[in-house]
C-alpha atoms as a PDB file:
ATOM      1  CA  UNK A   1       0.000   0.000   0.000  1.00  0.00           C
ATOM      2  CA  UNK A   2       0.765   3.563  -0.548  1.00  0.00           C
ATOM      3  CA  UNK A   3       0.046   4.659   2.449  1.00  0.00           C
ATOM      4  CA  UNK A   4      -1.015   2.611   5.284  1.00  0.00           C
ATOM      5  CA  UNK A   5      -4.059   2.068   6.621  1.00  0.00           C
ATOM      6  CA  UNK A   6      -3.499   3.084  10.010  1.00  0.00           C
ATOM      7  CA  UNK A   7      -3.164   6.798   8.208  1.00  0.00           C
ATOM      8  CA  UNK A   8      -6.515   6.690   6.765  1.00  0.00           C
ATOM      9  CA  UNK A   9      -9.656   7.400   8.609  1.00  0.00           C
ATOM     10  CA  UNK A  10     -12.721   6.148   7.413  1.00  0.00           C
ATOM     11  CA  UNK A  11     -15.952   6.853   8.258  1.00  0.00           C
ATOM     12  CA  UNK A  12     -19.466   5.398   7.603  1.00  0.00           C
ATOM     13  CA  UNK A  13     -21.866   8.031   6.151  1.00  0.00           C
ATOM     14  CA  UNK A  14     -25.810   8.156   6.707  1.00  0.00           C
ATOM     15  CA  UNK A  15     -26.396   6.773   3.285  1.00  0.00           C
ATOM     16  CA  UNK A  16     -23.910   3.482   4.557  1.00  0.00           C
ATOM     17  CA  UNK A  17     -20.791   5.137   2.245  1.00  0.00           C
ATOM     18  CA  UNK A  18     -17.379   4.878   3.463  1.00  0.00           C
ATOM     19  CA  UNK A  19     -15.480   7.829   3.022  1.00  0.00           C
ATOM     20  CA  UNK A  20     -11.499   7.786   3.457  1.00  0.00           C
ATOM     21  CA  UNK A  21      -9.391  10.563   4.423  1.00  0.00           C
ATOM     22  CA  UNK A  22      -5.815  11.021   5.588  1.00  0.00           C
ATOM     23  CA  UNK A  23      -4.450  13.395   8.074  1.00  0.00           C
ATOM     24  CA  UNK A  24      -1.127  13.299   6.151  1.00  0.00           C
ATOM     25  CA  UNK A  25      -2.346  14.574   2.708  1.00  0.00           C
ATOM     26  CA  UNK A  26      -4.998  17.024   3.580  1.00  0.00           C
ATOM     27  CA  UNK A  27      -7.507  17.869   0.987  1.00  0.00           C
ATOM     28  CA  UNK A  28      -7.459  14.304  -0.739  1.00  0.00           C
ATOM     29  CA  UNK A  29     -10.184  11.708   0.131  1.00  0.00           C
ATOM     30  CA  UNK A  30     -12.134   9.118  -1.924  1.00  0.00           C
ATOM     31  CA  UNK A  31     -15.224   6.776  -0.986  1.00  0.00           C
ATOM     32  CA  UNK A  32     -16.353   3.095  -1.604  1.00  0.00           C
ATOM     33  CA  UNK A  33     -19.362   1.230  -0.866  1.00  0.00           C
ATOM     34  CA  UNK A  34     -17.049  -0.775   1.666  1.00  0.00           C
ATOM     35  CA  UNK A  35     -14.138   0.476   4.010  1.00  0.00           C
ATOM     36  CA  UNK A  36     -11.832  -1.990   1.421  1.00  0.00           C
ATOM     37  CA  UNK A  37     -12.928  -0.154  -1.695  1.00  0.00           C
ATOM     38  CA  UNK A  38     -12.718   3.175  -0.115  1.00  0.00           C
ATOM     39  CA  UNK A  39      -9.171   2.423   1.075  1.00  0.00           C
ATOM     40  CA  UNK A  40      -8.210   0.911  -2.498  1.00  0.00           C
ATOM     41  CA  UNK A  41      -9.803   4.424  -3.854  1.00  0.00           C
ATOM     42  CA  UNK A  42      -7.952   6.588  -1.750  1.00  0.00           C
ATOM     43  CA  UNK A  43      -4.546   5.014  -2.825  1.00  0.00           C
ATOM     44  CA  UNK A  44      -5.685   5.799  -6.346  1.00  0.00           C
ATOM     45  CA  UNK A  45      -6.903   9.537  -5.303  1.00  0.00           C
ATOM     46  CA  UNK A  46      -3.862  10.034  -3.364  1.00  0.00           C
ATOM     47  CA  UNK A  47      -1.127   9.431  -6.034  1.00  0.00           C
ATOM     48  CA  UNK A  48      -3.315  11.272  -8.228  1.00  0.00           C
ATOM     49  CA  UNK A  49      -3.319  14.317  -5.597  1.00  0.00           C
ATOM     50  CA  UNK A  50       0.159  14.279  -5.539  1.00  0.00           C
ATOM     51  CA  UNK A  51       0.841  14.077  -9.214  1.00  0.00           C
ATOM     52  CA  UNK A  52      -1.523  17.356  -9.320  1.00  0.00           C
ATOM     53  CA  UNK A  53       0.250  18.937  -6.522  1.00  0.00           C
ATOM     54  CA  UNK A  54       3.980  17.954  -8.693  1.00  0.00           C
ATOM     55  CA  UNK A  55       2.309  19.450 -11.118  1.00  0.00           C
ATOM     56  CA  UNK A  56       0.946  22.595 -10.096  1.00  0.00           C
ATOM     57  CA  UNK A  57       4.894  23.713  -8.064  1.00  0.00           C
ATOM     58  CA  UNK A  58       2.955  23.060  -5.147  1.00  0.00           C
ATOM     59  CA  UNK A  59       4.750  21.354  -2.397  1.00  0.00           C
ATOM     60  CA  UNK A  60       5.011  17.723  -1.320  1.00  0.00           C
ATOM     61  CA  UNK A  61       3.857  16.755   1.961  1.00  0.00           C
ATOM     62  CA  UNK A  62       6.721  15.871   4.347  1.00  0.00           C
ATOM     63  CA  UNK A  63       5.509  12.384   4.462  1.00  0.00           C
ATOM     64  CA  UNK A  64       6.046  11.967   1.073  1.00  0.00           C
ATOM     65  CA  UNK A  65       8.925  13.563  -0.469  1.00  0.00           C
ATOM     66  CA  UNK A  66      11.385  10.607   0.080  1.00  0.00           C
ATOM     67  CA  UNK A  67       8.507   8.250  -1.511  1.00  0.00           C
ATOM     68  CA  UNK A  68       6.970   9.574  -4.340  1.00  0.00           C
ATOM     69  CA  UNK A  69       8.767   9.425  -7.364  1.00  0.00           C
ATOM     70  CA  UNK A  70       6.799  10.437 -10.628  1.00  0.00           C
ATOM     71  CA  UNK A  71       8.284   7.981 -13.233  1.00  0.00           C
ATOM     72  CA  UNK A  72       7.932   9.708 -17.242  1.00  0.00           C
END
């Protein structure tokens, strides 16, 4: 995994949606109809988040700069 899954919190919604979120890349989060497919989805949403932040100039979170690696 990307990141692990102690680092993302999940949460059940009203409507029974899991929504995933990480304290370590703020702004990023993704959602499954299970806590498994809402953690698979926020690996997906988070390398995309940090491709857009590479991107963009913007910085790198701390957690990641040693990790992620864009390969051309």
């Amino acid at each position: 995994m990307f990141i692990d899954k102690e680092q993302i919190d999940l949460r059940q919604d009203e409507d029974g949606i899991w929504i995933a979120k990480s304290p370590i890349l703020p702004g990023c989060h993704a959602w499954g109809k299970s806590e498994v497919e809402a953690v698979l989805n926020f690996q997906e949403a988070a390398i995309a988040h940090l491709e857009a932040l590479k991107d963009a100039g913007l910085p790198i979170p701390a957690p990641f700069r040693a990790k992620f690696v864009l390969v051309a």
